[in-house]
PDB file of N, CA and C in Angstrom:
ATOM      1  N   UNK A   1     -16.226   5.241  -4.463  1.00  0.00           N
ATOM      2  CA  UNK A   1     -16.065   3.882  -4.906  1.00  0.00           C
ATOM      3  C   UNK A   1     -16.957   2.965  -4.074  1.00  0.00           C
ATOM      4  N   UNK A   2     -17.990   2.508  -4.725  1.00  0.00           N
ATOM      5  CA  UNK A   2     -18.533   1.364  -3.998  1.00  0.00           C
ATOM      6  C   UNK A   2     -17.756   0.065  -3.644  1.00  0.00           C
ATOM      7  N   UNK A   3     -18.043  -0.872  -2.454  1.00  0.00           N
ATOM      8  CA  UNK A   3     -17.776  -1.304  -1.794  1.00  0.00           C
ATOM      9  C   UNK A   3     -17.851  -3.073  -2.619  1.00  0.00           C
ATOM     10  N   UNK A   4     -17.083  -3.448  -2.907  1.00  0.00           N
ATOM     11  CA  UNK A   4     -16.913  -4.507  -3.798  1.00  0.00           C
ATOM     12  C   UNK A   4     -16.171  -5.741  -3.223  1.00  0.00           C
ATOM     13  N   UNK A   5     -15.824  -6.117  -2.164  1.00  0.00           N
ATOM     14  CA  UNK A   5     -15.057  -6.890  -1.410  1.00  0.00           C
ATOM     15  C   UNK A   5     -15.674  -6.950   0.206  1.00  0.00           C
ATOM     16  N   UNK A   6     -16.029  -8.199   0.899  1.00  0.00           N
ATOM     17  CA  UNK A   6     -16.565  -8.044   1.870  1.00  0.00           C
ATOM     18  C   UNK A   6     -16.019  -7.575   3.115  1.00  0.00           C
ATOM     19  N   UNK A   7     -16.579  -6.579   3.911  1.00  0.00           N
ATOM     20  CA  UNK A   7     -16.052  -5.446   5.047  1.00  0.00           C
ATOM     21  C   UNK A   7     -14.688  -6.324   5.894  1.00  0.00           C
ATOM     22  N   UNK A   8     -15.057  -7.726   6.263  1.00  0.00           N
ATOM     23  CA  UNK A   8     -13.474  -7.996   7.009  1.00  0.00           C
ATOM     24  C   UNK A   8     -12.354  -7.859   6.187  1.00  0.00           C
ATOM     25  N   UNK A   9     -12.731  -8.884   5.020  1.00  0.00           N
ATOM     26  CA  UNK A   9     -11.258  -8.474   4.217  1.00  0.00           C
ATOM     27  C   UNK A   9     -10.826  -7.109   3.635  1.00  0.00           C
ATOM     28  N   UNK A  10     -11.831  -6.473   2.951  1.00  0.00           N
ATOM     29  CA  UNK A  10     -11.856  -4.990   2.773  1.00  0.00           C
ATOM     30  C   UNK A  10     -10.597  -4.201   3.972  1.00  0.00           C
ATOM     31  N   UNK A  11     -10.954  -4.597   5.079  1.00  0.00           N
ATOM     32  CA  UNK A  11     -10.475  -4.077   6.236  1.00  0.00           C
ATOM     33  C   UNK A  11      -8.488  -4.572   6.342  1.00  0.00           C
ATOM     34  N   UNK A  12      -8.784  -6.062   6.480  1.00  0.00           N
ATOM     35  CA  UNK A  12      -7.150  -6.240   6.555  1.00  0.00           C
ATOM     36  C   UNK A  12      -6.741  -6.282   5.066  1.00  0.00           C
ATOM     37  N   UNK A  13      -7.110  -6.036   4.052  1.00  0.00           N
ATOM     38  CA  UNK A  13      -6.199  -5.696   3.230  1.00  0.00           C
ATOM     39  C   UNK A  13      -5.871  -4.324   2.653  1.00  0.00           C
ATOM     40  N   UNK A  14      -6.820  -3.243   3.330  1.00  0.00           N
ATOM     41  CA  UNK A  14      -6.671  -1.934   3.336  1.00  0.00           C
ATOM     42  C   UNK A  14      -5.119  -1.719   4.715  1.00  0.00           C
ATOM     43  N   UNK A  15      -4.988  -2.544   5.915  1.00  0.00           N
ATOM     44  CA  UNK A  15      -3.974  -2.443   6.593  1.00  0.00           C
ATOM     45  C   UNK A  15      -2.803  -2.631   6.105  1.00  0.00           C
ATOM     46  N   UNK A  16      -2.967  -4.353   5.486  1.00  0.00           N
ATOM     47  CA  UNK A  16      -1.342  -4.751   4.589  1.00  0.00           C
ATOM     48  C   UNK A  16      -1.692  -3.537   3.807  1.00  0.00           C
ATOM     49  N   UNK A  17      -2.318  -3.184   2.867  1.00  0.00           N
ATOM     50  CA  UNK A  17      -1.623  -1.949   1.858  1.00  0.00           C
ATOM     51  C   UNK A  17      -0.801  -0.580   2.738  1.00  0.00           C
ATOM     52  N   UNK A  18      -1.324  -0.442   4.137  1.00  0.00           N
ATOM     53  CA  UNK A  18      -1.017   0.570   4.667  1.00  0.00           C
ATOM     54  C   UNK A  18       0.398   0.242   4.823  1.00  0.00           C
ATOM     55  N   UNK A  19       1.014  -0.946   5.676  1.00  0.00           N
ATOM     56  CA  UNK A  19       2.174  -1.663   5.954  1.00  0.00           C
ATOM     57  C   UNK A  19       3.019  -1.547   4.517  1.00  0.00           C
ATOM     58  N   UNK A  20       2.455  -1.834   3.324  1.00  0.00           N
ATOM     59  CA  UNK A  20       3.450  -2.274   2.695  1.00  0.00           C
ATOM     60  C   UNK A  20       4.027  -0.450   2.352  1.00  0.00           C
ATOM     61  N   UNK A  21       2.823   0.512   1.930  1.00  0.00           N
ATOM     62  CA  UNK A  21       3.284   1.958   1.933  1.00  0.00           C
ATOM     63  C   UNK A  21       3.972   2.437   2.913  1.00  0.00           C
ATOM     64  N   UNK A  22       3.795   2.220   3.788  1.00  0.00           N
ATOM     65  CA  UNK A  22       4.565   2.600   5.155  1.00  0.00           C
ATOM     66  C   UNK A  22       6.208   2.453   4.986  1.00  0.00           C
ATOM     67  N   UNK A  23       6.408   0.936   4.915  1.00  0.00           N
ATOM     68  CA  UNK A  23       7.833   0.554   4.257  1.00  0.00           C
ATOM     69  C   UNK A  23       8.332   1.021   3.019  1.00  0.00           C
ATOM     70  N   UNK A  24       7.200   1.513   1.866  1.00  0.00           N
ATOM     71  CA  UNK A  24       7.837   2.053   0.554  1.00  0.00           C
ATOM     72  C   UNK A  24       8.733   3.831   0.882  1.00  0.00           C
ATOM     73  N   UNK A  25       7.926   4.373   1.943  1.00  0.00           N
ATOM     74  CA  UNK A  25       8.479   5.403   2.034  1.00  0.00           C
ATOM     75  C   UNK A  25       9.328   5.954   3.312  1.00  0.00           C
ATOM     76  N   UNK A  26       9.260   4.670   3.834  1.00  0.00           N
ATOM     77  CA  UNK A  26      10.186   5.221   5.298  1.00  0.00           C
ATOM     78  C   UNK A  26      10.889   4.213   5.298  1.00  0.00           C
ATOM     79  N   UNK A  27      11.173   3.231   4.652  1.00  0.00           N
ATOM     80  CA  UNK A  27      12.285   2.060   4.120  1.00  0.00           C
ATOM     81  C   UNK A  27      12.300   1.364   5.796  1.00  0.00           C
ATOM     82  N   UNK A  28      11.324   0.839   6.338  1.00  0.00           N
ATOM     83  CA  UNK A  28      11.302   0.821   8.110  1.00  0.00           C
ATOM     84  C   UNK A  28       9.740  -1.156   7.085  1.00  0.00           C
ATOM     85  N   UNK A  29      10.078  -1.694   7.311  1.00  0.00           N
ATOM     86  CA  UNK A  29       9.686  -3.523   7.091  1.00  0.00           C
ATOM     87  C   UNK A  29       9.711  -3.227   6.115  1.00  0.00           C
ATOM     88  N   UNK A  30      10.799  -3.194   5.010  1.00  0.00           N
ATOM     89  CA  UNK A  30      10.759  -3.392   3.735  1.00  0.00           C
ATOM     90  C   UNK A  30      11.463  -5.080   3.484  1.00  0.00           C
ATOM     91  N   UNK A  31      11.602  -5.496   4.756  1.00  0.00           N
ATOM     92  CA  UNK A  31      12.489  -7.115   4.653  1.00  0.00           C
ATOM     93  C   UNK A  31      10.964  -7.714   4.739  1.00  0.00           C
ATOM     94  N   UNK A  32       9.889  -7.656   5.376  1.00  0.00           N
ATOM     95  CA  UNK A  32       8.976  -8.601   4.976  1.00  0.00           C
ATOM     96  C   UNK A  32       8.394  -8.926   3.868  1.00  0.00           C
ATOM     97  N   UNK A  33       8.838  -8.281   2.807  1.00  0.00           N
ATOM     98  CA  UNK A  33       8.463  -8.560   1.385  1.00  0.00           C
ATOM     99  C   UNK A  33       9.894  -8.258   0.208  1.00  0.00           C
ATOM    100  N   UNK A  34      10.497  -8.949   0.264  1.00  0.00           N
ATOM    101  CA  UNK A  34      11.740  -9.024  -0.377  1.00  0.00           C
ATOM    102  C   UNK A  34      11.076  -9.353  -1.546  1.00  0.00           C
ATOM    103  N   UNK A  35      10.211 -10.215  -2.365  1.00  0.00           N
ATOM    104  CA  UNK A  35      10.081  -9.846  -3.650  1.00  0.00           C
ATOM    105  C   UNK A  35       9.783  -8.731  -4.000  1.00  0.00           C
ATOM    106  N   UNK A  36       9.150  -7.585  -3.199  1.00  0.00           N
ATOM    107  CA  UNK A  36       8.674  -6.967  -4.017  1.00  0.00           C
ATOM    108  C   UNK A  36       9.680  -5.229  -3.686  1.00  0.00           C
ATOM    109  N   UNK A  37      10.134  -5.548  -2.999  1.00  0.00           N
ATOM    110  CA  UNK A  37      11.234  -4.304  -2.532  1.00  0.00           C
ATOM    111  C   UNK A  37      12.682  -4.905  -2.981  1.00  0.00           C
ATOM    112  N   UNK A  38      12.846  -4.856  -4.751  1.00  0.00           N
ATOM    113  CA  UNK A  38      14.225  -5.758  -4.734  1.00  0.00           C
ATOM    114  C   UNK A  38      15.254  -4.674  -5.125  1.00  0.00           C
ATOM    115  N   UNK A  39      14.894  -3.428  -5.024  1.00  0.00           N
ATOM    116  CA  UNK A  39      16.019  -2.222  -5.008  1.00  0.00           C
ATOM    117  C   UNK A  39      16.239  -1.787  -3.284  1.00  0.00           C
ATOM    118  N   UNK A  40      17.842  -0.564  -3.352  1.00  0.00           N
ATOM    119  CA  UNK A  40      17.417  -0.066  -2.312  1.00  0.00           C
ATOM    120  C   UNK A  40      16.677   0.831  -2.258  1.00  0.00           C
ATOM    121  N   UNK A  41      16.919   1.258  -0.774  1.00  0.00           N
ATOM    122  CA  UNK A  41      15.818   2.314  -0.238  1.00  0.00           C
ATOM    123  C   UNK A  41      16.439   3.939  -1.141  1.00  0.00           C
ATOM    124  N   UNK A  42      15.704   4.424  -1.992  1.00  0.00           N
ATOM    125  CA  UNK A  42      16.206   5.637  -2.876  1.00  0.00           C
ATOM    126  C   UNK A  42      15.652   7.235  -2.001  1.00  0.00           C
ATOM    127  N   UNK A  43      14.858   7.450  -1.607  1.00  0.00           N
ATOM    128  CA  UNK A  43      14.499   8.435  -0.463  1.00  0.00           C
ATOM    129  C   UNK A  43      13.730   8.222   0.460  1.00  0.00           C
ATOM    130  N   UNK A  44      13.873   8.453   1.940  1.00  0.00           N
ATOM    131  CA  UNK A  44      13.214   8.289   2.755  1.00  0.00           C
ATOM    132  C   UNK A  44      12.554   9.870   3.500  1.00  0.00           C
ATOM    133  N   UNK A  45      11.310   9.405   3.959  1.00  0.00           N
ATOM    134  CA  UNK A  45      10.203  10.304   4.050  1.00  0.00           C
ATOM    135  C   UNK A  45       9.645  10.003   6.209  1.00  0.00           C
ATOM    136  N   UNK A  46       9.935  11.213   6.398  1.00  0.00           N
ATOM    137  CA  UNK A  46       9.446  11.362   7.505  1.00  0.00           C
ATOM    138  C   UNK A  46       8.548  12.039   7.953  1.00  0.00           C
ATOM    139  N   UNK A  47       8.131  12.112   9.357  1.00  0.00           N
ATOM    140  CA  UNK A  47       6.865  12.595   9.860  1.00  0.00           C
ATOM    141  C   UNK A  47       5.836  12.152   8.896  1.00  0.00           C
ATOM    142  N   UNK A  48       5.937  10.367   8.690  1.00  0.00           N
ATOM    143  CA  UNK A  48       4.447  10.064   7.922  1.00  0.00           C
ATOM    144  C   UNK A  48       3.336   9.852   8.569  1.00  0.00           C
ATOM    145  N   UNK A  49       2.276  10.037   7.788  1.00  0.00           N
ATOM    146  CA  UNK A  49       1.244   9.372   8.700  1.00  0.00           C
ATOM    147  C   UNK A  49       0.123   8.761   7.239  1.00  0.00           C
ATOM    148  N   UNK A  50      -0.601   7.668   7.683  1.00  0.00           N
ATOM    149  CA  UNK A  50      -1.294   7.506   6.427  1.00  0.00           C
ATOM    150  C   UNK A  50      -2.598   7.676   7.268  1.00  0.00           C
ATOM    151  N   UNK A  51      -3.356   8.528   6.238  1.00  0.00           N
ATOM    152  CA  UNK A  51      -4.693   9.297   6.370  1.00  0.00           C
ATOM    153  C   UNK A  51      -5.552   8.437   6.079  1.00  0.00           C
ATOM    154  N   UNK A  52      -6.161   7.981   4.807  1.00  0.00           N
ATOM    155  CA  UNK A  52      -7.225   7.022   4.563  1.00  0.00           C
ATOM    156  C   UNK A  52      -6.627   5.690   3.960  1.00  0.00           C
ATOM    157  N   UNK A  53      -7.311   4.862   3.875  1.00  0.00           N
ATOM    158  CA  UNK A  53      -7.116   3.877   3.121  1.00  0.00           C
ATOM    159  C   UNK A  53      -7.810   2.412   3.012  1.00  0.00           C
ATOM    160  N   UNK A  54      -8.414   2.234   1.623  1.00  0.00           N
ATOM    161  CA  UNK A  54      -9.466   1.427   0.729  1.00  0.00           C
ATOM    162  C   UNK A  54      -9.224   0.773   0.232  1.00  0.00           C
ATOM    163  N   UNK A  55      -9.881  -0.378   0.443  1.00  0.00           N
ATOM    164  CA  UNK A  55      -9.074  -1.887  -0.741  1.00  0.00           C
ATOM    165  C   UNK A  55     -10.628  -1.930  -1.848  1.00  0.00           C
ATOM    166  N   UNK A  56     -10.102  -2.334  -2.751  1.00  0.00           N
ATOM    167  CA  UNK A  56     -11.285  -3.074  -3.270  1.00  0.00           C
ATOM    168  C   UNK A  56     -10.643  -3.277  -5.440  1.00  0.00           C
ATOM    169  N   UNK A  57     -11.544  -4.251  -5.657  1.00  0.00           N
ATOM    170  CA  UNK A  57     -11.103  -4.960  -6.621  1.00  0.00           C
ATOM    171  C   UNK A  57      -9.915  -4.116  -7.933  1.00  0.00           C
ATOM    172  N   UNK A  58      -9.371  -5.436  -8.171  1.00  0.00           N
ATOM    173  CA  UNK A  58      -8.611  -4.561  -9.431  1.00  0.00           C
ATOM    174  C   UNK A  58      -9.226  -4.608 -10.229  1.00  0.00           C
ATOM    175  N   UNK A  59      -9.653  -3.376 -10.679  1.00  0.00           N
ATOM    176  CA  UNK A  59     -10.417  -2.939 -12.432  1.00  0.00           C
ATOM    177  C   UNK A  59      -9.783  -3.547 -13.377  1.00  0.00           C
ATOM    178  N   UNK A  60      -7.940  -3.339 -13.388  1.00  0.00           N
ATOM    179  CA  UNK A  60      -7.461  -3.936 -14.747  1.00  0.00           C
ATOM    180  C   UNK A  60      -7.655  -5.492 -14.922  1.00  0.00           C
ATOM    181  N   UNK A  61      -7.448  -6.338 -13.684  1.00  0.00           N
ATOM    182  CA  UNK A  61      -7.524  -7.657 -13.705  1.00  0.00           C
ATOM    183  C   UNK A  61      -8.832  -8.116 -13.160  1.00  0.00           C
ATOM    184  N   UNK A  62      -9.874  -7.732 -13.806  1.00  0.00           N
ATOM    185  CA  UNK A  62     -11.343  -8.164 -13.212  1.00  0.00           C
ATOM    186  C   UNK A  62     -11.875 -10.057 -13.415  1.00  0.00           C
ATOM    187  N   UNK A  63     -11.795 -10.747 -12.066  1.00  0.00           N
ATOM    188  CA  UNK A  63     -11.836 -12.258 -12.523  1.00  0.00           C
ATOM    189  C   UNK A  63     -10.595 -12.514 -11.431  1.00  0.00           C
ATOM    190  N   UNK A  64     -10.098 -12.078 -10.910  1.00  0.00           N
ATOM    191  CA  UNK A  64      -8.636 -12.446 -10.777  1.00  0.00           C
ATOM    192  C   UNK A  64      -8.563 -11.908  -8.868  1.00  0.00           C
ATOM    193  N   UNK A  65      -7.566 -12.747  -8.330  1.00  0.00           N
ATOM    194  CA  UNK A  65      -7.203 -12.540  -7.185  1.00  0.00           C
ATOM    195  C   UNK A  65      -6.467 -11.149  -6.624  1.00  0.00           C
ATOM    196  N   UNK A  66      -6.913 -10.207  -7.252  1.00  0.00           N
ATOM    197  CA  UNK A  66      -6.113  -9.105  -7.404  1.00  0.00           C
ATOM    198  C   UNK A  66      -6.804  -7.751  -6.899  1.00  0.00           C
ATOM    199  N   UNK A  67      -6.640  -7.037  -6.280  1.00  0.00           N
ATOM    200  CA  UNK A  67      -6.822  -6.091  -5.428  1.00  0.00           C
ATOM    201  C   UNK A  67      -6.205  -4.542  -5.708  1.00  0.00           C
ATOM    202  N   UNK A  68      -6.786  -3.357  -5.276  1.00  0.00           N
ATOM    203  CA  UNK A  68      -6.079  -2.365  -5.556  1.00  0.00           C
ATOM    204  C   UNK A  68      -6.351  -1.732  -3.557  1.00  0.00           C
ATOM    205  N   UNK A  69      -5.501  -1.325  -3.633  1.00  0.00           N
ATOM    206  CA  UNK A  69      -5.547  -0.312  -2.324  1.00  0.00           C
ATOM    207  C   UNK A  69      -5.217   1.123  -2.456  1.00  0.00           C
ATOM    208  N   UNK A  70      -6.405   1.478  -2.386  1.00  0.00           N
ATOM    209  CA  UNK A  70      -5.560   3.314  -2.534  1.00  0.00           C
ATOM    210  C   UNK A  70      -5.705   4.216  -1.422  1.00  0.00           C
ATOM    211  N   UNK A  71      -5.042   4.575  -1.280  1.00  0.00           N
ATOM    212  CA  UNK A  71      -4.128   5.198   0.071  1.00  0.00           C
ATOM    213  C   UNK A  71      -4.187   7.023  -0.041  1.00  0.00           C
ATOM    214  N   UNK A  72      -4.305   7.576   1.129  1.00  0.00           N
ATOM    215  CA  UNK A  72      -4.047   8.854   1.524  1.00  0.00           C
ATOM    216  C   UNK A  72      -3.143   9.255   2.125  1.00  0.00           C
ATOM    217  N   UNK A  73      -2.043   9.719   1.976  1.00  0.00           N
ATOM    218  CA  UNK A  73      -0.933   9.708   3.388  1.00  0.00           C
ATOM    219  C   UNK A  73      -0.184  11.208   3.102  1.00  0.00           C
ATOM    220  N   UNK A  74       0.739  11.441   4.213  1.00  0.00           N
ATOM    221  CA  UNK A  74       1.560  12.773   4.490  1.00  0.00           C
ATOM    222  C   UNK A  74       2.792  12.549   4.839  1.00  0.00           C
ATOM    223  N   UNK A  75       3.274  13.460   4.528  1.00  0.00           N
ATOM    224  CA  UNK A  75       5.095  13.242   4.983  1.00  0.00           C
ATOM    225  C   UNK A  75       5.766  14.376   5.292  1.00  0.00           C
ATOM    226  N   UNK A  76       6.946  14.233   5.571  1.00  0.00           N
ATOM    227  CA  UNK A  76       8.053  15.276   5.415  1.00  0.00           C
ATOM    228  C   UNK A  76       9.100  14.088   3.919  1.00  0.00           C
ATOM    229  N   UNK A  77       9.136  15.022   2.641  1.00  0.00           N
ATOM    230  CA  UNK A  77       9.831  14.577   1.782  1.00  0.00           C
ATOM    231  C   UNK A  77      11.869  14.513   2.239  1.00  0.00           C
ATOM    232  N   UNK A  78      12.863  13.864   1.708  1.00  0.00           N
ATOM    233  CA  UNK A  78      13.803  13.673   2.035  1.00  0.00           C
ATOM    234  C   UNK A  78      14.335  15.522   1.721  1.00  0.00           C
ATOM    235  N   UNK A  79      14.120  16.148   1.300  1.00  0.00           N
ATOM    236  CA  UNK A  79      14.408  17.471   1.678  1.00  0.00           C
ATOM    237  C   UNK A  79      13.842  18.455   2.563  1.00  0.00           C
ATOM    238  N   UNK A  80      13.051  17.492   3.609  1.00  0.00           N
ATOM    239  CA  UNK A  80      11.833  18.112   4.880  1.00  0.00           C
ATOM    240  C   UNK A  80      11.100  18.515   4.215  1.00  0.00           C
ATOM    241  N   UNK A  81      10.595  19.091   2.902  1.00  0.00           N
ATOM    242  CA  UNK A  81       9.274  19.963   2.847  1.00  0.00           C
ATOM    243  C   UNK A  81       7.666  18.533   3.029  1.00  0.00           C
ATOM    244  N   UNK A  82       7.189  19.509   3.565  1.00  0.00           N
ATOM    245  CA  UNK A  82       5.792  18.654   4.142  1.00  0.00           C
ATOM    246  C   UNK A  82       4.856  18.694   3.027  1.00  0.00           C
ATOM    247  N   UNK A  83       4.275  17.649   2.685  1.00  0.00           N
ATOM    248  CA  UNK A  83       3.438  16.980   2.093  1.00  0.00           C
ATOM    249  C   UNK A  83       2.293  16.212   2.363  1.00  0.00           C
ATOM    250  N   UNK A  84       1.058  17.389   2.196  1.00  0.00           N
ATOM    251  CA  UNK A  84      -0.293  16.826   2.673  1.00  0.00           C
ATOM    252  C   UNK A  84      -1.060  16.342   1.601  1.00  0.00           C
ATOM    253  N   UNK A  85      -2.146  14.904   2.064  1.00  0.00           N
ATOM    254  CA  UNK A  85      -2.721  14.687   1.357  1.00  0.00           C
ATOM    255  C   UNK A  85      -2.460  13.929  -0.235  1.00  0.00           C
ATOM    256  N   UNK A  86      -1.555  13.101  -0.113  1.00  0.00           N
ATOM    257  CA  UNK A  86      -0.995  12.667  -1.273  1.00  0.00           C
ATOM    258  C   UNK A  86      -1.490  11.231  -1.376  1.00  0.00           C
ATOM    259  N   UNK A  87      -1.931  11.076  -2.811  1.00  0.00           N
ATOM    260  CA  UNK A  87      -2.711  10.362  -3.208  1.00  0.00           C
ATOM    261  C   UNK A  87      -1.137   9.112  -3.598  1.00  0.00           C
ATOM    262  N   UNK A  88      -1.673   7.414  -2.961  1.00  0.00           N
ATOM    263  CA  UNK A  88      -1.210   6.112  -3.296  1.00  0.00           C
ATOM    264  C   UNK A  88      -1.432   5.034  -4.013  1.00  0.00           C
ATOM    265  N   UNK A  89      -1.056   4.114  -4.382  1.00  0.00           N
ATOM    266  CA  UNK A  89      -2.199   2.832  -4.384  1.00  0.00           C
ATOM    267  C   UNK A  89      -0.891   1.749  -4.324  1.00  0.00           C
ATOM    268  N   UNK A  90      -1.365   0.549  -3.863  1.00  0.00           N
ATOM    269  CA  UNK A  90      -0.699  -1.018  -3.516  1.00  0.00           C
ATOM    270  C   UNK A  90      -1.703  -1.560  -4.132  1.00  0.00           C
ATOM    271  N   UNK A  91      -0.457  -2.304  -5.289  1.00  0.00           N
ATOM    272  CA  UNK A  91      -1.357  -3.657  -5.614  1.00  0.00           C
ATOM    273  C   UNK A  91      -1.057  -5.044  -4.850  1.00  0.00           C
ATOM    274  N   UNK A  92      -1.985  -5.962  -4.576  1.00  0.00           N
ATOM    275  CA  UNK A  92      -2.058  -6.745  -3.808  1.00  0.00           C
ATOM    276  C   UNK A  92      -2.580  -8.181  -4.672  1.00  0.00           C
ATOM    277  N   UNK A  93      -1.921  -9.239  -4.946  1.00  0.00           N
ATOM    278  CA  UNK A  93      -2.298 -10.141  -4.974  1.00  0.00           C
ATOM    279  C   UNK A  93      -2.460 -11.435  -4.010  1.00  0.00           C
ATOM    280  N   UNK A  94      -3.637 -12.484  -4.441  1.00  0.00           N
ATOM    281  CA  UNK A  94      -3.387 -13.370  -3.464  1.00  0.00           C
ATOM    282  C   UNK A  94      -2.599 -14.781  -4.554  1.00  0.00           C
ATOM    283  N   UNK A  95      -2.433 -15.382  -3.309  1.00  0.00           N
ATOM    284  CA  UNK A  95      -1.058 -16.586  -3.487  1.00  0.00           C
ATOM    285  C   UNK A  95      -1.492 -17.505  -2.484  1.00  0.00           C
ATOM    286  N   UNK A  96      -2.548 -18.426  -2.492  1.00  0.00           N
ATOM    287  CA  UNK A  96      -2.452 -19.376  -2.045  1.00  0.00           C
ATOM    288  C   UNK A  96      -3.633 -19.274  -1.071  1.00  0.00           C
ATOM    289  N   UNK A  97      -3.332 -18.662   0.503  1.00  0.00           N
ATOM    290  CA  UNK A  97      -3.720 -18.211   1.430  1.00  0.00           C
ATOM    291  C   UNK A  97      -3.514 -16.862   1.670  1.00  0.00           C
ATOM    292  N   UNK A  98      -2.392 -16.540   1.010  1.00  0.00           N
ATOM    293  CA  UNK A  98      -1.552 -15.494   1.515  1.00  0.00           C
ATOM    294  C   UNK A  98      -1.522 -14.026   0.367  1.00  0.00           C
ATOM    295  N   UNK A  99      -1.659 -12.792   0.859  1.00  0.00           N
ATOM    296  CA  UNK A  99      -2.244 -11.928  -0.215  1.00  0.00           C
ATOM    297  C   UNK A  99      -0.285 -11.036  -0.042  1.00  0.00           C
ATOM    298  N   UNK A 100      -0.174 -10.636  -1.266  1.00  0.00           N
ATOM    299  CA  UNK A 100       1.124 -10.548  -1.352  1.00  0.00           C
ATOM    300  C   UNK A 100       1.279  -8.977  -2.073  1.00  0.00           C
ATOM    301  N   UNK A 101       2.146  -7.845  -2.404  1.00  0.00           N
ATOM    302  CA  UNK A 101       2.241  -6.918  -2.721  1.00  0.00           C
ATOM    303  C   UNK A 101       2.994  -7.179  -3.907  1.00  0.00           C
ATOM    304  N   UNK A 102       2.139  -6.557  -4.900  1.00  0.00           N
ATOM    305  CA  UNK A 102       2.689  -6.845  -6.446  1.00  0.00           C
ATOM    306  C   UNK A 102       3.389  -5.231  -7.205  1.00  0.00           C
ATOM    307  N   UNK A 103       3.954  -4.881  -8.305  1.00  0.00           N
ATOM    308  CA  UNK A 103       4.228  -4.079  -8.429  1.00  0.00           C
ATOM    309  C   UNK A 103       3.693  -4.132  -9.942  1.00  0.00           C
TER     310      UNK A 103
END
């Protein structure tokens, strides 16, 4: 994927996507985004680690403040079996100043 968003922001919004995945699967800052975590936590995943991760424009909403992040990460699933290499993505919109996790 070429590089479509300039390298600083590229950068912290490849992190918030990491943060907000981080909380989707280890239910650990899922309170800093209460809109977008409005169920509970349904399985939690340990020994994560997130491997890669790329921001750059949303294809579906091209024109638009909108972002895709796609993510590489590993776990232990809520029945321990380990899980390498599993493909993510966070959508990310912005709001104002402020870039926000959309679903």
């Amino acid at each position: 994927m070429p590089r479509d968003l300039p390298a600083g922001l590229s950068s912290r919004l490849a992190t918030l996507g990491r943060a907000v995945w981080s909380a989707e699967v280890t239910g650990v800052g899922r309170q800093r985004w209460p809109r977008y975590f409005t169920q509970p936590v349904t399985a939690i995943y340990t020994r994560v680690r997130l491997q890669a991760a790329v921001a750059r424009r949303d294809p579906d909403h091209p024109g638009t403040n909108a972002v895709v992040v796609h993510l590489v990460w590993t776990g232990a699933d809520p029945s321990g079996t380990y899980l390498d290499s599993r493909p993510a993505t966070v959508r990310l919109t912005r709001e104002g100043a402020t870039w926000n996790p959309v679903r």
